[in-house]
C-alpha atoms as a PDB file:
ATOM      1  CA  UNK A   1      -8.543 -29.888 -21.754  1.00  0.00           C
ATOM      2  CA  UNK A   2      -6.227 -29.956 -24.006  1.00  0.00           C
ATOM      3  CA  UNK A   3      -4.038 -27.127 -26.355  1.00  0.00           C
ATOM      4  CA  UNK A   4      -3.294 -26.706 -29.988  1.00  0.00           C
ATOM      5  CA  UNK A   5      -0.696 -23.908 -31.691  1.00  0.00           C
ATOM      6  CA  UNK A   6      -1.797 -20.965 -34.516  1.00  0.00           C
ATOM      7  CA  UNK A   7       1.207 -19.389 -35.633  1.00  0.00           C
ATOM      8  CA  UNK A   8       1.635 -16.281 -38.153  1.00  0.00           C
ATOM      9  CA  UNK A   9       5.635 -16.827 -40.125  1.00  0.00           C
ATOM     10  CA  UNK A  10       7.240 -13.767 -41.050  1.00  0.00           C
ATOM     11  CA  UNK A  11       4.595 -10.380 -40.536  1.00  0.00           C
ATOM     12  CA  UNK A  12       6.381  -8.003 -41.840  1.00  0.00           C
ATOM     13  CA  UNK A  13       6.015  -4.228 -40.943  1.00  0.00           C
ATOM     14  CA  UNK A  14       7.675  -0.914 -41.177  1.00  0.00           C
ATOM     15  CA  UNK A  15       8.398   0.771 -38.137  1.00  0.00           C
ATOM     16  CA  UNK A  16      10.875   3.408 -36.386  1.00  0.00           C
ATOM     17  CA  UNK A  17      11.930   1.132 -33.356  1.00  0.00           C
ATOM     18  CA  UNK A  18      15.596   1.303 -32.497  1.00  0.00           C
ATOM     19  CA  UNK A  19      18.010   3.932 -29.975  1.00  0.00           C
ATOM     20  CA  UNK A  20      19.797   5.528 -32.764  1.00  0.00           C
ATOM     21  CA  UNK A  21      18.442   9.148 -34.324  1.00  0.00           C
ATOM     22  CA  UNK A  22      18.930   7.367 -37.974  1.00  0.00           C
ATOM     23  CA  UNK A  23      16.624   4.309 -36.887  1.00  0.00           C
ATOM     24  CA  UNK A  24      13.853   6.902 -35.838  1.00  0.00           C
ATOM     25  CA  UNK A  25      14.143   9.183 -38.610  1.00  0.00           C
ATOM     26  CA  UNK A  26      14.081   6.701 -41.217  1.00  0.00           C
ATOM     27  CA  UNK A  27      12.689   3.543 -40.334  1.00  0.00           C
ATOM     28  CA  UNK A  28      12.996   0.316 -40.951  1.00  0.00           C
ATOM     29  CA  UNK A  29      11.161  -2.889 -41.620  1.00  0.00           C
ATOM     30  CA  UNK A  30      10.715  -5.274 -39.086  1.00  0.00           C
ATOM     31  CA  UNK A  31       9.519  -9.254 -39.240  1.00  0.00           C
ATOM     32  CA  UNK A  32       7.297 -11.001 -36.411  1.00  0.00           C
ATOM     33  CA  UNK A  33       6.760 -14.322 -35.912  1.00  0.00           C
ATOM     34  CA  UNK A  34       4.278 -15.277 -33.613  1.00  0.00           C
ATOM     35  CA  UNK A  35       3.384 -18.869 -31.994  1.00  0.00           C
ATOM     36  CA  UNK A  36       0.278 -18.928 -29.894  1.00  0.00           C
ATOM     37  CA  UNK A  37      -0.518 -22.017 -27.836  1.00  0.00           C
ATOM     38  CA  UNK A  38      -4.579 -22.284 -27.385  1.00  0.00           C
ATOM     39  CA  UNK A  39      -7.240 -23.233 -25.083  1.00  0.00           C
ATOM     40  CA  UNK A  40      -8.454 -26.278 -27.217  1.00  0.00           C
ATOM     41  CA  UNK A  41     -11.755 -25.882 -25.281  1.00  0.00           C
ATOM     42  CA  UNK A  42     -15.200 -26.396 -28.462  1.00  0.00           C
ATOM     43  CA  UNK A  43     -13.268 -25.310 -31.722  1.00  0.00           C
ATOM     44  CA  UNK A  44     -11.949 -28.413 -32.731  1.00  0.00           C
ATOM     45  CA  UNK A  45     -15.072 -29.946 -32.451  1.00  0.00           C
ATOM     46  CA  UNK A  46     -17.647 -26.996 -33.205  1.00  0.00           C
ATOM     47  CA  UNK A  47     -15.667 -26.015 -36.669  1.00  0.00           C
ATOM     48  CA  UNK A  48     -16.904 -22.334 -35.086  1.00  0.00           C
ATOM     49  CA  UNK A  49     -14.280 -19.576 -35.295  1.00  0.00           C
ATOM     50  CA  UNK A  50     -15.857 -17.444 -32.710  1.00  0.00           C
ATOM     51  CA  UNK A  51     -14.743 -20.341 -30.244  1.00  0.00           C
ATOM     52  CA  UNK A  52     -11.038 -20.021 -30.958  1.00  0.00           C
ATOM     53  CA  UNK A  53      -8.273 -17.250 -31.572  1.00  0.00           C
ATOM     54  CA  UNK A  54      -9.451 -15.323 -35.112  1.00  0.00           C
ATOM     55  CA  UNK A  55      -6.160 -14.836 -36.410  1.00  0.00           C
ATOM     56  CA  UNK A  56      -6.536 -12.288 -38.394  1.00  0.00           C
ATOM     57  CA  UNK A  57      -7.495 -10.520 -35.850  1.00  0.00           C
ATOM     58  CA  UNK A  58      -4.528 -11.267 -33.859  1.00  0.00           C
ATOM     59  CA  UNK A  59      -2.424  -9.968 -36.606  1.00  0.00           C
ATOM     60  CA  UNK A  60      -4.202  -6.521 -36.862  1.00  0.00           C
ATOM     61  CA  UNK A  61      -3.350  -6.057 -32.663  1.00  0.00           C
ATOM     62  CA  UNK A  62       0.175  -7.149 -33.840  1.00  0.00           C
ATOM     63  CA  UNK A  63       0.211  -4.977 -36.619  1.00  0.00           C
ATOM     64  CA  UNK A  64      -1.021  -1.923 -34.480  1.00  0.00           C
ATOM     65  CA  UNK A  65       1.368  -1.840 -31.721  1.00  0.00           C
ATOM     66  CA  UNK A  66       4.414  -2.589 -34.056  1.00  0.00           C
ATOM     67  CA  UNK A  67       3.866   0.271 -36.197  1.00  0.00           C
ATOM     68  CA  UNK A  68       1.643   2.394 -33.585  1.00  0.00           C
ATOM     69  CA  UNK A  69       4.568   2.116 -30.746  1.00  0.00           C
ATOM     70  CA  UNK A  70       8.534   2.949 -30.396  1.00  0.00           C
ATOM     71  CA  UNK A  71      10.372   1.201 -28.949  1.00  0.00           C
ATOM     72  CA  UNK A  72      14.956   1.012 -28.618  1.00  0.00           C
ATOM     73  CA  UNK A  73      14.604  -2.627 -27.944  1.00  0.00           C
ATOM     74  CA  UNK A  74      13.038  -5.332 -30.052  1.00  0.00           C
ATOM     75  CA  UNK A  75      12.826  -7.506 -26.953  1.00  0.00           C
ATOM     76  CA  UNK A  76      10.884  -4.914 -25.332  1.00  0.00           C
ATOM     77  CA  UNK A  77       8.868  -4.836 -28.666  1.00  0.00           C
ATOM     78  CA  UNK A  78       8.270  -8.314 -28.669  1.00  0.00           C
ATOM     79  CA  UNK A  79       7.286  -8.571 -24.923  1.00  0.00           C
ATOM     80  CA  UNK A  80       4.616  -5.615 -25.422  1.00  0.00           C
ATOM     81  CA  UNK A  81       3.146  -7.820 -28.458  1.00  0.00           C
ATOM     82  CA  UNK A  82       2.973 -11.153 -25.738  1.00  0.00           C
ATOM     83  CA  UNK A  83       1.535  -8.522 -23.129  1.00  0.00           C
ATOM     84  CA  UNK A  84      -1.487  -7.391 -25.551  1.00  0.00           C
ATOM     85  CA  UNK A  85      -2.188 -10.828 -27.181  1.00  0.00           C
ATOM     86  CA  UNK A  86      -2.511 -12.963 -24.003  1.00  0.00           C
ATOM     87  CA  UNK A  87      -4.455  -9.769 -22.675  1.00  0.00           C
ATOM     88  CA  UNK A  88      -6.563  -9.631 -25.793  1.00  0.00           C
ATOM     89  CA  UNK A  89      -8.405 -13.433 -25.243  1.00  0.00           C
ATOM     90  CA  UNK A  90      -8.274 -15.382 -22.579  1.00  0.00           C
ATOM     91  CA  UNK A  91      -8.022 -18.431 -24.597  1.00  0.00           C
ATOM     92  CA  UNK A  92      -4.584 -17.848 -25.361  1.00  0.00           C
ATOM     93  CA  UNK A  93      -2.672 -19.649 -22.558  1.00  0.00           C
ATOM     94  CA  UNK A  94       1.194 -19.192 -24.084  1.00  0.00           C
ATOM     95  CA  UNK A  95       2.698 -16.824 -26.732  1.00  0.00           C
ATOM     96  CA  UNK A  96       5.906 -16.851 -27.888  1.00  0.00           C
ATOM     97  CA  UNK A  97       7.293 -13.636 -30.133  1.00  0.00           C
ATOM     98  CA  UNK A  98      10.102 -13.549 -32.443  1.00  0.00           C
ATOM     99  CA  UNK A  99      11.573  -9.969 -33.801  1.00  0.00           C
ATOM    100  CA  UNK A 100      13.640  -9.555 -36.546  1.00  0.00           C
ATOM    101  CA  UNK A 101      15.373  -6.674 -37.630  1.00  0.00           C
ATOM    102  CA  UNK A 102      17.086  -6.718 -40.751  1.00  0.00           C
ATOM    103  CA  UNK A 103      18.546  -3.637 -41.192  1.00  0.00           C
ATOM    104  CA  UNK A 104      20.963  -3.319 -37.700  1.00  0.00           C
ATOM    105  CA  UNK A 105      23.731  -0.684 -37.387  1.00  0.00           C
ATOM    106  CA  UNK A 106      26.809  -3.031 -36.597  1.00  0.00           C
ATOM    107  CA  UNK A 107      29.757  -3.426 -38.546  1.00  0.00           C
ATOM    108  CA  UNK A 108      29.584  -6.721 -39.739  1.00  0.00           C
ATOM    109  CA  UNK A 109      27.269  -9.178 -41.989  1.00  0.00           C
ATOM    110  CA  UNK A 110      24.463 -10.975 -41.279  1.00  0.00           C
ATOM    111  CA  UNK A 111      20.840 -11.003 -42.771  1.00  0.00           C
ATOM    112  CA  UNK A 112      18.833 -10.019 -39.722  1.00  0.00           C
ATOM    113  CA  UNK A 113      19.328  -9.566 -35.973  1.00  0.00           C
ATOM    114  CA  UNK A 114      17.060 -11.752 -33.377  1.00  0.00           C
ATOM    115  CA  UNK A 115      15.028 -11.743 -30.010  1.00  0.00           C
ATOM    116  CA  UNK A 116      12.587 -14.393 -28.824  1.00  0.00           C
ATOM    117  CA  UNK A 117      10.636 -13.100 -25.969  1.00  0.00           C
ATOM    118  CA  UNK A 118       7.675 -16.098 -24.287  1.00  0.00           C
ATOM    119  CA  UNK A 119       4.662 -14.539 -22.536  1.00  0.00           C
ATOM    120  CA  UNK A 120       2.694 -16.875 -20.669  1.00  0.00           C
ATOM    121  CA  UNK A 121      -0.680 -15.507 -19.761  1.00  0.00           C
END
């Protein structure tokens, strides 16, 4: 049995996660990238989405624990979001979770700061 990937590029959410007061008081936005790596199992050949990973639905669970949780870290962020998908169907075998956080509180410039977390189920 083979695999195949569904991704969702650059979710983007508003959320409180960070450790500083100003981070939880105001908020911020946040962007998720998220690489799933499937069961291949009947979809490919059935055409049936209720034999495969509905991603819209895994972008609502994504959605909720983004901007339903707090976290400081954005790797602990992204390994709750691995935790819940691979938990959430058993036809996901492998998730990988990027967080980006725009907005960071160092002195310096950059567009966005970055974690990659892999969950593998």
């Amino acid at each position: 049995m083979g695999t195949y990937t569904i991704a969702l590029k650059n979710c983007a959410f508003f959320a409180r996660h960070g450790v500083l007061g100003e981070e939880m008081a105001l908020g911020q936005r946040f962007f998720v990238d998220v690489t799933m790596t499937v069961a291949a199992d009947e979809a490919l050949e059935s055409d049936d989405v209720s034999q495969t990973v509905h991603y819209g639905e895994a972008y609502a669970l994504v959605e909720e624990i983004v901007t339903n949780t707090r976290r400081n870290l954005i790797e602990a962020l992204a390994k709750d979001i691995g935790k819940a998908l691979c938990g959430w169907s058993t036809q996901i075998r492998r998730v990988e979770i990027a967080v980006r956080k725009p907005s960071v509180p160092i002195a310096g410039i950059l567009d966005y700061a970055e974690v990659r977390v892999e969950h593998v189920a």
